[in-house]
Protein backbone atom coordinates (compact mmCIF):
# COMPACT_ATOMS: atom_id res chain seq x y z
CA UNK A 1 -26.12 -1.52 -0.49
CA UNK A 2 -28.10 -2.02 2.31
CA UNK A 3 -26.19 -3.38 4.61
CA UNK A 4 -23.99 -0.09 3.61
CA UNK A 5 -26.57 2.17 4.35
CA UNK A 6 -27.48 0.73 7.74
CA UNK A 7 -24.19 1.22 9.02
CA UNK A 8 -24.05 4.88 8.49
CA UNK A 9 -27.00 4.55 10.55
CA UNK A 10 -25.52 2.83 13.11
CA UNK A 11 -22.10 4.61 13.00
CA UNK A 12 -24.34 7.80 12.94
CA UNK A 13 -26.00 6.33 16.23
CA UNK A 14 -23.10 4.52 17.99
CA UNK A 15 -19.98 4.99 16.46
CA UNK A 16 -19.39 9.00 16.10
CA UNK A 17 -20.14 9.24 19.82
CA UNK A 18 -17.77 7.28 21.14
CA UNK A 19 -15.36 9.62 19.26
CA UNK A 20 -16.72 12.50 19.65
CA UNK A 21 -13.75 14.44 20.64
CA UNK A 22 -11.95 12.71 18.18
CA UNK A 23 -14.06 13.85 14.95
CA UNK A 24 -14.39 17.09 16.72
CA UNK A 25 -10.53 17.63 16.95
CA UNK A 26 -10.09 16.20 12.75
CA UNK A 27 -12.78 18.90 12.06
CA UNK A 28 -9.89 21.58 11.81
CA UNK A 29 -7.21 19.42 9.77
CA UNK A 30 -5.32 16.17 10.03
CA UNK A 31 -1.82 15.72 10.78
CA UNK A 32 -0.67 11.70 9.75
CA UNK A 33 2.61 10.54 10.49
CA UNK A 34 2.07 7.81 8.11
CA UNK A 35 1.08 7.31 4.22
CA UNK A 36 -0.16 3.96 3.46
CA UNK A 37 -0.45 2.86 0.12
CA UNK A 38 -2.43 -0.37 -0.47
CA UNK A 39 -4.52 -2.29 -2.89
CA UNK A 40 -7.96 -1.14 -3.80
CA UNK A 41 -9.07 -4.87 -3.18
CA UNK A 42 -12.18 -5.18 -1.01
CA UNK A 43 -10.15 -7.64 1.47
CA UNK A 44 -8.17 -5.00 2.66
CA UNK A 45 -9.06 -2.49 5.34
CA UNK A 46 -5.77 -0.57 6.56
CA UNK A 47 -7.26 1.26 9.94
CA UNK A 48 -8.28 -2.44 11.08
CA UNK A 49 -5.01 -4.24 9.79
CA UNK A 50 -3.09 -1.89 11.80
CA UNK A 51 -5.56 -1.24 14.24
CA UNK A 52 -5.53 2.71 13.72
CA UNK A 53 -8.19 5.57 14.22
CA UNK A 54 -9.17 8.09 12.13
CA UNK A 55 -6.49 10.73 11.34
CA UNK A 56 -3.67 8.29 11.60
CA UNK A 57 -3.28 6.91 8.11
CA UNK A 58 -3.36 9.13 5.01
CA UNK A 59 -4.33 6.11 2.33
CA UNK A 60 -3.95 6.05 -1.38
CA UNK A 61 -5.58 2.72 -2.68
CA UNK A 62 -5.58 1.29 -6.45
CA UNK A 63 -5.33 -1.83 -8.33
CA UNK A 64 -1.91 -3.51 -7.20
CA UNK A 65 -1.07 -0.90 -5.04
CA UNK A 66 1.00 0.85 -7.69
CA UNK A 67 3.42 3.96 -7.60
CA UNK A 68 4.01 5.20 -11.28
CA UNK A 69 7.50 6.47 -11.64
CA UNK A 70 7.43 10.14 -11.51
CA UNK A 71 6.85 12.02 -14.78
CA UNK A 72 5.63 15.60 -15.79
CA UNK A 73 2.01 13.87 -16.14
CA UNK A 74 0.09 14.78 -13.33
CA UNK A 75 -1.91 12.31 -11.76
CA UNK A 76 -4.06 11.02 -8.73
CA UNK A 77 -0.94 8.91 -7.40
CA UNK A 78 1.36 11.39 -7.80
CA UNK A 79 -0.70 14.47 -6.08
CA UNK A 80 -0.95 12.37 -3.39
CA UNK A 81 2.24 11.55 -2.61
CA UNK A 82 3.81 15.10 -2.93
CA UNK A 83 0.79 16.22 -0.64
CA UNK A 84 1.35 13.72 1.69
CA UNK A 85 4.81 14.28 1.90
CA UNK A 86 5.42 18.31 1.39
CA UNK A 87 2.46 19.51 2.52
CA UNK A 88 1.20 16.96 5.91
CA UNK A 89 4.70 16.07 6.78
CA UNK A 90 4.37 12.27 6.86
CA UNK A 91 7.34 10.34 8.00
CA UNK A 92 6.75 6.79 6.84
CA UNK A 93 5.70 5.66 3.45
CA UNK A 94 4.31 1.92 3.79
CA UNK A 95 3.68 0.36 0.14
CA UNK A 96 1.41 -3.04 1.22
CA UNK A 97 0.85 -5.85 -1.10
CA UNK A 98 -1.51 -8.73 -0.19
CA UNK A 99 -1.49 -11.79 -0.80
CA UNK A 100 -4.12 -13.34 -3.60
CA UNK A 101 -4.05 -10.05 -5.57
CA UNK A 102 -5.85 -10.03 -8.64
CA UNK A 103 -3.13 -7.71 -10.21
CA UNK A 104 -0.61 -9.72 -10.06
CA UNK A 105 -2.49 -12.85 -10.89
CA UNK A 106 -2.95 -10.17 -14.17
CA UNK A 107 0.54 -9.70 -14.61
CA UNK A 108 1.27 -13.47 -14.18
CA UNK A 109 -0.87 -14.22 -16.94
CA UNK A 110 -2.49 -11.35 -19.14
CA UNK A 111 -4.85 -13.18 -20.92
CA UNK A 112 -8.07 -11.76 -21.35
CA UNK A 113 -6.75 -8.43 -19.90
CA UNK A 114 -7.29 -7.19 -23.66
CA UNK A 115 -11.56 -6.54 -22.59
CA UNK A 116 -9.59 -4.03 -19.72
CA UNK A 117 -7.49 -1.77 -21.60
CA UNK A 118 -7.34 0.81 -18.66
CA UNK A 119 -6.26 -2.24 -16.56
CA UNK A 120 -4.41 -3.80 -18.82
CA UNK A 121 -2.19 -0.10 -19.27
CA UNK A 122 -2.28 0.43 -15.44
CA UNK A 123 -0.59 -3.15 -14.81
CA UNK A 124 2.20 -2.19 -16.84
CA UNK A 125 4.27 -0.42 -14.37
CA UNK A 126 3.85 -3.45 -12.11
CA UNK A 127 5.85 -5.77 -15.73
CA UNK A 128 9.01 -5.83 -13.97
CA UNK A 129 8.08 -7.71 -11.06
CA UNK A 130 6.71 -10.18 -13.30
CA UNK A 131 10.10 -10.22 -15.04
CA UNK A 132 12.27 -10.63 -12.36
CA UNK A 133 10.39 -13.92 -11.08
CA UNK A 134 10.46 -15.25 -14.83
CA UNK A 135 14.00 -14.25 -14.78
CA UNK A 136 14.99 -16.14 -11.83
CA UNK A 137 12.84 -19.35 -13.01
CA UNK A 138 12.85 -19.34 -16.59
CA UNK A 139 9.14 -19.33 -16.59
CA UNK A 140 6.41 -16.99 -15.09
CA UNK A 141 3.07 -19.45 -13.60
CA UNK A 142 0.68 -19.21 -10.70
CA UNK A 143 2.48 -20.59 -8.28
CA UNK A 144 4.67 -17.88 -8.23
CA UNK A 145 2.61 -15.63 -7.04
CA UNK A 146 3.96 -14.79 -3.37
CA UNK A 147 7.26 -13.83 -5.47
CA UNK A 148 5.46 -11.90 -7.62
CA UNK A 149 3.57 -9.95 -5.25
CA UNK A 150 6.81 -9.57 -3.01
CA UNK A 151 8.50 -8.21 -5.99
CA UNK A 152 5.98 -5.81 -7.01
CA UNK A 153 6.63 -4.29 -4.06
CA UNK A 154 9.83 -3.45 -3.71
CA UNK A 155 9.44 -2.35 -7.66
CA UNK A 156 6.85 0.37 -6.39
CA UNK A 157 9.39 1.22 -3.87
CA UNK A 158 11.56 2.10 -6.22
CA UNK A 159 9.14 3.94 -8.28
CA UNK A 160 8.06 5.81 -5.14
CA UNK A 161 12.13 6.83 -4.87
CA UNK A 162 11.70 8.87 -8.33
CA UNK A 163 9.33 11.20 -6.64
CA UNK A 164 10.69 14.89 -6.07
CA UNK A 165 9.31 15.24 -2.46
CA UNK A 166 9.75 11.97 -1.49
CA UNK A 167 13.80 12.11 -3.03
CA UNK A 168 14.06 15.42 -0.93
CA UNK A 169 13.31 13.69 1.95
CA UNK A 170 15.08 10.70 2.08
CA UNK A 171 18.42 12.75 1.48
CA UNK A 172 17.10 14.98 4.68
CA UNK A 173 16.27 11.39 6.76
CA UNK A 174 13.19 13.13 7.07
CA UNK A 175 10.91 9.50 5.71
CA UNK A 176 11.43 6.03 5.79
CA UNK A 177 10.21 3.72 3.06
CA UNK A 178 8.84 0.11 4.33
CA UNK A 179 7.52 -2.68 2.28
CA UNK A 180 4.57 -4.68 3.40
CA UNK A 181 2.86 -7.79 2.35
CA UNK A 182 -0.41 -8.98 4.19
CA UNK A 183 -1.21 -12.55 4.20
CA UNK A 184 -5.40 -12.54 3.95
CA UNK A 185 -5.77 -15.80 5.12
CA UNK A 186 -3.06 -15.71 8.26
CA UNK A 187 -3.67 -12.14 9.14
CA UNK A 188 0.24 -11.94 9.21
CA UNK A 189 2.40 -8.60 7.65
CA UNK A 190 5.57 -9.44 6.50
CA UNK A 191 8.00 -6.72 5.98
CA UNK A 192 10.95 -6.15 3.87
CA UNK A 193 14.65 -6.46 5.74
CA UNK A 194 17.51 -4.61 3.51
CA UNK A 195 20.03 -6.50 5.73
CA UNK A 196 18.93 -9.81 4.78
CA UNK A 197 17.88 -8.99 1.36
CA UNK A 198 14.20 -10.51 1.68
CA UNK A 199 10.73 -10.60 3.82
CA UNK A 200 10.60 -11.36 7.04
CA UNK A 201 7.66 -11.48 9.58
CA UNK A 202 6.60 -8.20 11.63
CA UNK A 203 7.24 -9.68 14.86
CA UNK A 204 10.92 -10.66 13.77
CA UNK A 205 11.70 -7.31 12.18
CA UNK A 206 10.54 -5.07 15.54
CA UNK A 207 10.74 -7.10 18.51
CA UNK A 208 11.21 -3.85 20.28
CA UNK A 209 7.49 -3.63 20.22
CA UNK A 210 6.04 -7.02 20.80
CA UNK A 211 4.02 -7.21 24.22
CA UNK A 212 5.64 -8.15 27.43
């Protein structure tokens, strides 16, 4: 905690002045053209992973960076997609997995998940990923993982389709769904390709925007 306290300090002393005009400007609202929904693991920072300021990224974070399917139960997931979307406008909806991710080592193998009920409840709307790898394999083990992970996205993608503002959208063209996986180790993103049915790497899916 102290480490955490001395860089309030520091961003206090160094970092709010060199965006001054910056925080002065988000003072009176924020307008994001993105909505990036991640995993609340510690490894994962989305401003520095996509090398964005303050103001850019509206970010919902949680354990396996889950969309429950819509329902009339109201909660923090869902609020903050239908504010996100009806409210600040956002036109892209990024869902990133990670690699390593404790949530889907959970789903691979729920044992012990029984001393995490809430967990253990929470994972469930990430089972089908898990059952599509077991599916294709017969099996479901840890070195399936990457599969897993890759699966669970395109799952919450789905989910995130069930949403009333988000569904309103997408028949106006008005948002565009991607699917993300960071690789930790490589500090790679690959990104989902409908065409080719799979994950490809960021650099092969927008070469419009690699540097010259």
């Amino acid at each position: 905690m102290e480490e955490i306290i001395r860089g309030v300090m520091a961003f206090k002393k160094h970092g709010y002045p060199a965006r001054k005009e910056l925080f002065k400007e988000l003072a009176n609202g924020q307008s994001p053209e993105v909505l990036f929904i991640t995993c609340a693991d510690s490894r994962i920072d989305p401003n520095l992973l996509t090398n964005s300021e303050p103001g850019d990224l509206f970010i919902c974070r949680n354990a396996g960076n889950v969309v429950p399917p819509h329902s009339n139960t109201t909660g923090g997931m869902t609020a903050s997609i239908e504010f996100a979307v009806a409210v600040l406008g956002v036109k892209h909806i990024v869902i990133c997995g990670h690699t390593d991710c404790g949530a889907m080592k959970g789903v691979i193998d729920p044992t012990g998940l029984d001393a995490v009920p809430h967990v253990k409840n929470w994972l469930g709307h990430c089972r089908a990923a898990g059952d599509i790898v077991k599916a294709k394999y017969g099996k479901l083990e840890p070195v399936h993982i990457d599969e897993v992970i890759e699966a669970n996205v395109l799952m919450q993608l789905q989910h995130l389709r069930t949403h009333p503002s988000v569904a309103a959208q997408l028949a106006q063209q008005e948002v565009t769904l991607h699917g993300w996986v960071y690789d930790i180790k490589k500090g790679s993103v690959n990104v989902f390709d409908e065409s080719k049915a799979s994950f490809i790497s960021l650099e092969e899916a927008y070469p419009e925007f690699l540097e010259k």
